[in-house]
Protein backbone atom coordinates (compact mmCIF):
# COMPACT_ATOMS: atom_id res chain seq x y z
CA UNK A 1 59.06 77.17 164.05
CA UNK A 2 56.61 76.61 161.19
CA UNK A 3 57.62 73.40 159.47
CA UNK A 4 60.42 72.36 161.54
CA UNK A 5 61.19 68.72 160.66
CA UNK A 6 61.00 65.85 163.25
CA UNK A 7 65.39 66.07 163.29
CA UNK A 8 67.27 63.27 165.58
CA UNK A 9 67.94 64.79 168.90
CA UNK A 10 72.11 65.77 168.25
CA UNK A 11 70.54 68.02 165.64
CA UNK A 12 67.99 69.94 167.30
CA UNK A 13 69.70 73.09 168.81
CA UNK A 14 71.84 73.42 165.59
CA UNK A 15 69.27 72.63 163.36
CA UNK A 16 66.97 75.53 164.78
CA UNK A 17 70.29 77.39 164.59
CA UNK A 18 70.40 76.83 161.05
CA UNK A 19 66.62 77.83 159.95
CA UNK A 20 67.46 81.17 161.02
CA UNK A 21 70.24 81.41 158.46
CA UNK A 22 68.90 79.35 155.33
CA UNK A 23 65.43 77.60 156.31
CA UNK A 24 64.97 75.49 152.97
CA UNK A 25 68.58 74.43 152.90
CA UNK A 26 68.51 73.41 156.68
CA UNK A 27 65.12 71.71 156.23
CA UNK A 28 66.90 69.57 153.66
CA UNK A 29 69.97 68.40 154.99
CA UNK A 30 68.01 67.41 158.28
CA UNK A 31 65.93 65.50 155.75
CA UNK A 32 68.79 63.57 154.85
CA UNK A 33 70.41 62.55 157.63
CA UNK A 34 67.21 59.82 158.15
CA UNK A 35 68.15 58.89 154.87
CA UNK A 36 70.86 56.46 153.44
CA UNK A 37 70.91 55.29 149.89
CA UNK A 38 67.28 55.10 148.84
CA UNK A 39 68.30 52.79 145.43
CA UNK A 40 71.01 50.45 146.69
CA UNK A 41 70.34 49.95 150.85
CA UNK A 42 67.02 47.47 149.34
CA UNK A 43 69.58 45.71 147.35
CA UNK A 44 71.98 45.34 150.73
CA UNK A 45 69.33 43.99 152.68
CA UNK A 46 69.06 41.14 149.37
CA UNK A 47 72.81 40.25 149.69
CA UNK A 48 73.09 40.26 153.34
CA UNK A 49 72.02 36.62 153.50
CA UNK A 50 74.59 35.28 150.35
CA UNK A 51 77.68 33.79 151.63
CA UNK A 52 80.17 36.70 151.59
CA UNK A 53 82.74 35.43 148.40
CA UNK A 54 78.71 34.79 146.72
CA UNK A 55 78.07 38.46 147.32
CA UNK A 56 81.44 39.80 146.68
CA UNK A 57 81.73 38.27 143.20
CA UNK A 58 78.29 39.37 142.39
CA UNK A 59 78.94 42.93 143.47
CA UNK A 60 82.28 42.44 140.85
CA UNK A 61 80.10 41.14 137.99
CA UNK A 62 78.33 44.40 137.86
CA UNK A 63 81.13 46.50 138.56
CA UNK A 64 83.28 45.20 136.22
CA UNK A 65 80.47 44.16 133.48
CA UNK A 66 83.11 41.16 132.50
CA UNK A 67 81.26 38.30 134.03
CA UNK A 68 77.62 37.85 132.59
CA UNK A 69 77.03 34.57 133.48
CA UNK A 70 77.68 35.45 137.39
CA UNK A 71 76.02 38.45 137.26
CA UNK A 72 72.75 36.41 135.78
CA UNK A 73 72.76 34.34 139.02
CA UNK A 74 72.62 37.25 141.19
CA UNK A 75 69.37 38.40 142.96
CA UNK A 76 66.42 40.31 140.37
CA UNK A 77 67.32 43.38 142.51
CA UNK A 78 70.80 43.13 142.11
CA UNK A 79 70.94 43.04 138.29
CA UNK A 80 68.16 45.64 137.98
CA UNK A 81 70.01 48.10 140.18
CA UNK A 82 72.68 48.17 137.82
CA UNK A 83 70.46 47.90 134.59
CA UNK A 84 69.59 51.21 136.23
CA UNK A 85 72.81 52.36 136.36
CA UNK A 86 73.14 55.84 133.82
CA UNK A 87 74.68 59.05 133.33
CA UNK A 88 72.47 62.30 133.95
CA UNK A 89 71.50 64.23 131.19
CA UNK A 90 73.71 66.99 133.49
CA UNK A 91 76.99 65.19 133.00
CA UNK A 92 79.37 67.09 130.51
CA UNK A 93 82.52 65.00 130.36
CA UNK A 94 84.14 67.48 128.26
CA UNK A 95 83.66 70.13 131.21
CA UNK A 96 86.09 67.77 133.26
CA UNK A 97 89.34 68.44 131.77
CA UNK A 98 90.05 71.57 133.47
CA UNK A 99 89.78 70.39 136.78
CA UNK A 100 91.73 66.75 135.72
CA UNK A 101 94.41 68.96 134.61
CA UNK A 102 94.31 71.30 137.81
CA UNK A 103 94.16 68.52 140.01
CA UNK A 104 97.02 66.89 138.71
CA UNK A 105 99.24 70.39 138.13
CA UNK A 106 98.60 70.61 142.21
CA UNK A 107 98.51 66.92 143.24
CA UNK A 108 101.05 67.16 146.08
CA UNK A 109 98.78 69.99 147.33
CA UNK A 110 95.27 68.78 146.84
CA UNK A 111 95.87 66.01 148.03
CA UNK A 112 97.72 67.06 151.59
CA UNK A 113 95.11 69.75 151.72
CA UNK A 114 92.50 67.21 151.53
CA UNK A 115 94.04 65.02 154.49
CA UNK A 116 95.06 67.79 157.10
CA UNK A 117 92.65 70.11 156.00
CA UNK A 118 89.49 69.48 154.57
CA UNK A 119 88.83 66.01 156.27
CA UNK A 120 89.55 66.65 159.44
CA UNK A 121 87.55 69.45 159.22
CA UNK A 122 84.92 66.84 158.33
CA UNK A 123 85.62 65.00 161.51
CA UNK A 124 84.29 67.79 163.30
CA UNK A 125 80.97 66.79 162.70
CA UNK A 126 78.55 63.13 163.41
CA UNK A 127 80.37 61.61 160.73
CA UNK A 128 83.23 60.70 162.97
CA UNK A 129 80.31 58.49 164.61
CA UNK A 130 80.39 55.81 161.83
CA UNK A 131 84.68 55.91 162.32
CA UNK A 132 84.78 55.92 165.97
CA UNK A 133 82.36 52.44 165.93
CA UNK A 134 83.90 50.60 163.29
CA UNK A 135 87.22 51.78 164.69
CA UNK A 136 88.85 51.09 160.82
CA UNK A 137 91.13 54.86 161.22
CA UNK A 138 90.81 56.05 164.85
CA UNK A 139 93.93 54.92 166.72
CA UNK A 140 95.54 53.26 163.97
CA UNK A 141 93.13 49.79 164.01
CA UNK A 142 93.52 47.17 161.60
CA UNK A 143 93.35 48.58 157.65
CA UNK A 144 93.60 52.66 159.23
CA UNK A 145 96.45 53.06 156.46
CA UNK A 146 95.07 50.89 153.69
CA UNK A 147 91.79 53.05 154.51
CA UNK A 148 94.13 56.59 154.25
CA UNK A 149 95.42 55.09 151.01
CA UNK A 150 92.14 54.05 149.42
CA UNK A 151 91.27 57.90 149.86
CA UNK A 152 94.15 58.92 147.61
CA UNK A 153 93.46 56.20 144.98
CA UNK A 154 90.08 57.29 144.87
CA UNK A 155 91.22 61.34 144.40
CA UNK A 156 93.61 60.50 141.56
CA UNK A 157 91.53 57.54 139.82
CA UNK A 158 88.49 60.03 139.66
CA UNK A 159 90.51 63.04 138.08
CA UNK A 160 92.33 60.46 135.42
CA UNK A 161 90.94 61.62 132.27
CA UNK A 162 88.07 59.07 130.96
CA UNK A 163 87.75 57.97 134.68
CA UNK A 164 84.41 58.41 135.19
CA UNK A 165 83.29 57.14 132.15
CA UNK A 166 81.72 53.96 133.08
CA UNK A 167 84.43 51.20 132.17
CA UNK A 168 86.72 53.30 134.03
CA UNK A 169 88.52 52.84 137.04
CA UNK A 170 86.87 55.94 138.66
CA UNK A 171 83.98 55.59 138.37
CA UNK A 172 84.18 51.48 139.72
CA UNK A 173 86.26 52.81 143.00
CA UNK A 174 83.30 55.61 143.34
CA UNK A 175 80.47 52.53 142.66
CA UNK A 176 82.59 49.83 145.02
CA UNK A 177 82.45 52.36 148.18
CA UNK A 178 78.55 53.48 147.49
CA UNK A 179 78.52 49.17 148.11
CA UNK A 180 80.70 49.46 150.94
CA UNK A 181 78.82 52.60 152.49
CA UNK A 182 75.64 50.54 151.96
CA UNK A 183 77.00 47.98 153.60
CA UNK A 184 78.30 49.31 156.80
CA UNK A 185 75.21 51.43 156.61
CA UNK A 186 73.68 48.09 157.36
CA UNK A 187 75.74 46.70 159.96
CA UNK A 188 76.23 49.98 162.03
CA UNK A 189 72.35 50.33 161.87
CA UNK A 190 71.91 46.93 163.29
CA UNK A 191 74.70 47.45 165.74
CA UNK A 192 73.27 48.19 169.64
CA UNK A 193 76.14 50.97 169.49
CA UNK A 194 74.14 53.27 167.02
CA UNK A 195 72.14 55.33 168.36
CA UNK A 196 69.52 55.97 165.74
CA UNK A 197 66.89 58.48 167.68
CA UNK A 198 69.90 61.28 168.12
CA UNK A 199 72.22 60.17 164.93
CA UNK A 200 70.13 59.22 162.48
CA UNK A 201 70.61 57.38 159.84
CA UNK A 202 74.14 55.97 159.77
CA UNK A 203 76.73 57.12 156.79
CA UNK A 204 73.21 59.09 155.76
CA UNK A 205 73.01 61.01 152.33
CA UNK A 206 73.31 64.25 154.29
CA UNK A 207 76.86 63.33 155.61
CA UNK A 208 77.75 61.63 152.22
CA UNK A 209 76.18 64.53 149.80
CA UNK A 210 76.47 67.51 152.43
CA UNK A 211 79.85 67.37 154.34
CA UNK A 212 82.23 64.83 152.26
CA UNK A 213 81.74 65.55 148.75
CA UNK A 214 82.40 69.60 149.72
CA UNK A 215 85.52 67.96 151.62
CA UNK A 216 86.58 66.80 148.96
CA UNK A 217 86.17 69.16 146.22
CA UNK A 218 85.34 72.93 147.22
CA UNK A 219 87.19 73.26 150.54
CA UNK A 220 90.16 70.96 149.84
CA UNK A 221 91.08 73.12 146.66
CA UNK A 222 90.47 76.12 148.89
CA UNK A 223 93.46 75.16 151.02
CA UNK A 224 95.41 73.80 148.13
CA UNK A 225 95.38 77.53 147.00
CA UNK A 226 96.29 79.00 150.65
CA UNK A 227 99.78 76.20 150.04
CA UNK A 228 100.54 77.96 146.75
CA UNK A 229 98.08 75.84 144.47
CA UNK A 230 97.11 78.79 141.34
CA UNK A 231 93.55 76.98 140.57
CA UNK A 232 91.57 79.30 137.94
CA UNK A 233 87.74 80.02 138.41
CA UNK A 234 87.41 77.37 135.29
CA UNK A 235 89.33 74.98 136.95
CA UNK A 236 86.96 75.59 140.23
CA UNK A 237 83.65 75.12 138.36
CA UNK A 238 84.50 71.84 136.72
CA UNK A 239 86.49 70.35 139.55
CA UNK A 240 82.90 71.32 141.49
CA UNK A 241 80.70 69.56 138.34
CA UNK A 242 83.24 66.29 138.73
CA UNK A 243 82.03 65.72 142.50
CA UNK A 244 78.56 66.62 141.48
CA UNK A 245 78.63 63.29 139.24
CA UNK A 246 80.44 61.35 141.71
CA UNK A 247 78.06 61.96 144.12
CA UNK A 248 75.20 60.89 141.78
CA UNK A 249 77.59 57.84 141.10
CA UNK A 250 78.00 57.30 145.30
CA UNK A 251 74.04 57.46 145.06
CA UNK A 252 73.75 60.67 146.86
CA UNK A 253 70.03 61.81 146.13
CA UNK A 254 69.11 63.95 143.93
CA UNK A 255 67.57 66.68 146.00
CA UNK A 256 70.89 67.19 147.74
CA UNK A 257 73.27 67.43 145.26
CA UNK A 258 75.02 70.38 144.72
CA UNK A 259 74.26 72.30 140.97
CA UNK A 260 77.42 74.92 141.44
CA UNK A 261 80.71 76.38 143.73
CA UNK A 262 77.84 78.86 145.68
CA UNK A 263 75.14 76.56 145.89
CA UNK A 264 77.76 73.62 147.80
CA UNK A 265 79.27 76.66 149.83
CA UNK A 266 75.35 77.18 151.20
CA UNK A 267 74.95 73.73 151.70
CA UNK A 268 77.94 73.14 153.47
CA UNK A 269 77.92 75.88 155.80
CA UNK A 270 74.29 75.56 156.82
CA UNK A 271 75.02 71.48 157.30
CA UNK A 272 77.73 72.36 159.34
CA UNK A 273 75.69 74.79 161.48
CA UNK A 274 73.27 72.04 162.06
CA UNK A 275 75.58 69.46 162.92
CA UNK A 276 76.42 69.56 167.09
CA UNK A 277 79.76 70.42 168.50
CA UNK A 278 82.52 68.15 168.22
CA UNK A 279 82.64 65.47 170.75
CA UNK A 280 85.49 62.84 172.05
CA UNK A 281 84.98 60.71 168.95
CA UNK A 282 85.79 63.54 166.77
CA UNK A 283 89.17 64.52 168.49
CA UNK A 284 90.13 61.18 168.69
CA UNK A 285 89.49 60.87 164.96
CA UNK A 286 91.15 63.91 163.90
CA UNK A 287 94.21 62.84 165.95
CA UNK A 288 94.82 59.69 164.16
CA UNK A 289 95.37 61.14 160.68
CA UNK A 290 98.82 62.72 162.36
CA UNK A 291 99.55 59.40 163.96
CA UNK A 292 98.78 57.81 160.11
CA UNK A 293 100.99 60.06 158.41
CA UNK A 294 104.68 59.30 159.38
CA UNK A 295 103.95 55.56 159.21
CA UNK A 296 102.25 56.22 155.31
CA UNK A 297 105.48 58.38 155.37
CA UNK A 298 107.25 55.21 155.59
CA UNK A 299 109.71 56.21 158.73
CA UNK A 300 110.02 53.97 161.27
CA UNK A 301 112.72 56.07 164.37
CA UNK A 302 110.17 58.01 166.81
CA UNK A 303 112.63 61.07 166.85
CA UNK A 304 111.48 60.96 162.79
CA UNK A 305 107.96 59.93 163.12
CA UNK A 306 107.49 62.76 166.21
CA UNK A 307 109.28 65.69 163.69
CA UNK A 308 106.98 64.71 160.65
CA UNK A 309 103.62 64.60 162.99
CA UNK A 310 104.67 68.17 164.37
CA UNK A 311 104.99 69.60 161.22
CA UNK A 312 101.45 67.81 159.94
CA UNK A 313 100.08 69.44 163.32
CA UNK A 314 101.19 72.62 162.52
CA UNK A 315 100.44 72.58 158.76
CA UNK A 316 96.72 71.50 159.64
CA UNK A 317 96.36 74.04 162.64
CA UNK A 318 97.11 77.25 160.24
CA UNK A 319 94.62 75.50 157.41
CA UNK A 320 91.79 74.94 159.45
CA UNK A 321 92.42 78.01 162.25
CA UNK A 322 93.38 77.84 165.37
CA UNK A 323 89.48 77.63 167.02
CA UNK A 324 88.90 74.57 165.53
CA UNK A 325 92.25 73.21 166.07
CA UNK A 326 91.68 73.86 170.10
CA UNK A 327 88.66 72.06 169.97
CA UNK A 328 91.02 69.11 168.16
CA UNK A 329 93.52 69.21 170.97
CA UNK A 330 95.89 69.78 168.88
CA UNK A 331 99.57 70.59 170.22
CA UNK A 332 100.25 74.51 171.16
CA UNK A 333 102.42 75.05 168.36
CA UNK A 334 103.37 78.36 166.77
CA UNK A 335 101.87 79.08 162.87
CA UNK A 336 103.64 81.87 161.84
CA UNK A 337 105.08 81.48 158.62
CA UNK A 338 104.10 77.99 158.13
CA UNK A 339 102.62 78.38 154.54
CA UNK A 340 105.38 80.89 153.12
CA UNK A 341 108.03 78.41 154.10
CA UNK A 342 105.97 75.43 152.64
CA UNK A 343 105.80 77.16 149.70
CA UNK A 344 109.48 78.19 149.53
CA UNK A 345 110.24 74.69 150.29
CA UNK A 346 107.58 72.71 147.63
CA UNK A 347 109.23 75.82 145.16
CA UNK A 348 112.82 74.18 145.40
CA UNK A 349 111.39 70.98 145.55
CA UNK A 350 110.51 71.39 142.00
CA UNK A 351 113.13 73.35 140.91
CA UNK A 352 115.40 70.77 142.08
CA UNK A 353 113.64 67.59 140.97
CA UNK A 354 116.08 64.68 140.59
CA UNK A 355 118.30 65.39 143.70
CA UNK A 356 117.09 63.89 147.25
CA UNK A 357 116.60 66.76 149.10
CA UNK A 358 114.34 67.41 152.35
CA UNK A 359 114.86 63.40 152.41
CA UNK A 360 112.78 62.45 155.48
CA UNK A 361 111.37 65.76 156.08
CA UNK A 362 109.97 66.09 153.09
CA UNK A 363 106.12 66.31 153.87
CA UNK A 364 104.93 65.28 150.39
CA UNK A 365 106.60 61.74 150.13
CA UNK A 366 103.70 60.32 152.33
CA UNK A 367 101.64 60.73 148.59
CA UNK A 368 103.79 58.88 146.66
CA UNK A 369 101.83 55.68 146.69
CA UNK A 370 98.24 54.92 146.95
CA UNK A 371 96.66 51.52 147.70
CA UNK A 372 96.60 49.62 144.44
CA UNK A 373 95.95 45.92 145.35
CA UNK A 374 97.42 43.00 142.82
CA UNK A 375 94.49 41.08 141.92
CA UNK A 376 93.28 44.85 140.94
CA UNK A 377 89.63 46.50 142.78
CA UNK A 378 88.59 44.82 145.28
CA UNK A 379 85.25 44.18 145.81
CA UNK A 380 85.00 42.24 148.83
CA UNK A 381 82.66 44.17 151.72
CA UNK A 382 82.81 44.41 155.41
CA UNK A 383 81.58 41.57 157.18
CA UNK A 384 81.32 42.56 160.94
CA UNK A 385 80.24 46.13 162.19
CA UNK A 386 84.05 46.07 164.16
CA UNK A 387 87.14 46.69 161.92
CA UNK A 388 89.07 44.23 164.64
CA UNK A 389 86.96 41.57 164.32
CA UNK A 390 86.45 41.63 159.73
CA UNK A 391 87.86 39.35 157.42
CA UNK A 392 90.34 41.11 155.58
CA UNK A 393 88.35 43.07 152.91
């Protein structure tokens, strides 16, 4: 294979897989999975020596730009990285109000679509390395919830209009986990549990800028629709040019950032065929978002918390087909006419706003809150490669 990249070894077969389909696309996501975060891992490897409330309000000084006389303290590398810190020439803010107001026309929608649909499809792949070693979501460890709900408050602080403008609160939740990715980038790479010569990099810009930011624009709006969601073509294109700016923001490098809807479809397919089947890690990881739900649901009998996971299972198995939902180990449950009855039932729901209805049952309530902490962001970072053994963060 003229060309062929040096790829870690869990890449090879697909990889060569991959070539055949789209070899200039393949070539660059294997590229990228030996890369992290070119601009900001330097500026990790600066910090990692500060005490950790040293680095932590340093980290919030630049975030927050409120605290000059911190942030002039703070390691040269430090304050140039966010001196450095602009918007593209690409960035149309203007273009993001159709995809705002579709995301929050569908919210209920997006963002179940995005957690039984979209990201567990993104378990299937390596990614569910970085998970499975920290241990923060599989089987429920310490901060799995606070972790499901940081993933909502990041969805609906990015589509707030003027989010991403760069005092607000968008774009700082976008900036504080490209510090956190850097971060455990760091401490999983120094971890004797990574396995760099067949993983790569860990969290690496081809996971962060190839498989997640698809997950959670393209494909979870894609199942939003099959739930009922209408979501024009205009509404498409600028929810697709709102995660091309986040992941510039999540310093996902240039070269593998998506320009449009077709050009992330390509990208995401072919990273997918070069990614290697999924392993234990990955069905353990996909299992926990079922075992997550009820208790973000807020019910607390098992005959309640069993009848909610079912329905999740069942939901999820017709969204992502039942091939990949074998390879999950999901239950054998029957999908036939699991979406026209979830969209019957979200169609009263609205109708009938104001009265309790579904109570318990009803799937959607496990949205209503997403993790918004008192003293506001937090910017505190990860301080041991093991989510049981961190100070609370």
């Amino acid at each position: 294979m003229l060309g062929v990249l040096n790829a870690p070894s869990a890449y090879l077969d697909g990889y060569a897989a991959a070539r055949t389909v789209d070899r200039k696309v393949a070539d660059n996501y294997i590229r990228h999975t030996t890369i992290g975060d070119p601009e900001l891992d330097p500026v990790m490897d600066e910090l990692a020596s500060l005490p950790p409330p040293e680095m932590h309000r340093f980290i919030r000084a630049g975030v927050e730009q409120d605290d000059e006389d911190t942030l002039r303290r703070a390691p040269q590398l430090l304050r140039d990285f966010f001196d450095n810190v602009q918007v593209p020439d690409w960035v149309d803010f203007e273009a993001f109000k159709a995809g705002q107001s579709a995301f929050y026309r569908n919210m209920t929608n997006m963002l179940i679509a995005y957690a039984v649909g979209s990201a567990v499809e993104g378990f299937g792949t390596l990614v569910a390395k970085s998970f499975s070693i920290t241990g923060r979501v599989p089987n429920l460890g310490p901060g799995a919830v606070r972790r499901l709900r940081q993933n909502n408050r990041h969805m609906i602080e990015t589509y707030f209009p003027g989010g991403l403008l760069r005092d607000g609160d968008g774009w700082k939740v976008s900036m504080r986990i490209r510090f956190i990715h850097a971060r455990t980038r760091k401490l999983l790479a120094e971890s004797d549990a990574w396995n760099h010569e067949a993983w790569g990099t860990p969290l690496s810009a081809a996971h962060i800028g190839g498989i997640s930011l698809f997950t959670f624009s393209i494909r979870q709006f894609e199942h939003a629709m099959k739930m009922g969601s209408k979501i024009t073509a205009e509404e498409r294109e600028s929810i697709t040019a709102i995660w091309r700016y986040v992941g510039h923001i999540l310093g996902v490098p240039e070269a593998l950032l998506f320009t449009d809807e077709d050009r992330a479809r390509r990208l995401y397919r072919v990273a997918h065929l070069c990614e290697p089947p999924p392993d234990d890690d990955s069905v353990s990881l996909a299992n926990s978002v079922f075992k997550a739900i009820p208790i973000m649901a807020g019910l607390e009998g098992d005959a309640e918390r069993q009848k909610l996971a079912r329905y999740a299972y069942r939901l999820s198995r017709t969204l992502i087909g039942n091939r990949l939902a074998d390879i999950f180990q999901y239950p054998k449950i029957m999908t036939l006419g699991t979406l026209p009855y979830y969209r019957a039932k979200e169609f009263l729901r609205l109708r009938l706003s104001g009265k309790i209805m579904f109570e318990r049952d009803n799937f959607s309530q496990i949205f209503d809150s997403a993790q918004y902490d008192k003293e506001g962001i937090s910017y505190r970072m990860p301080d041991h490669v093991r989510a049981a053994e961190q100070s609370p963060w």
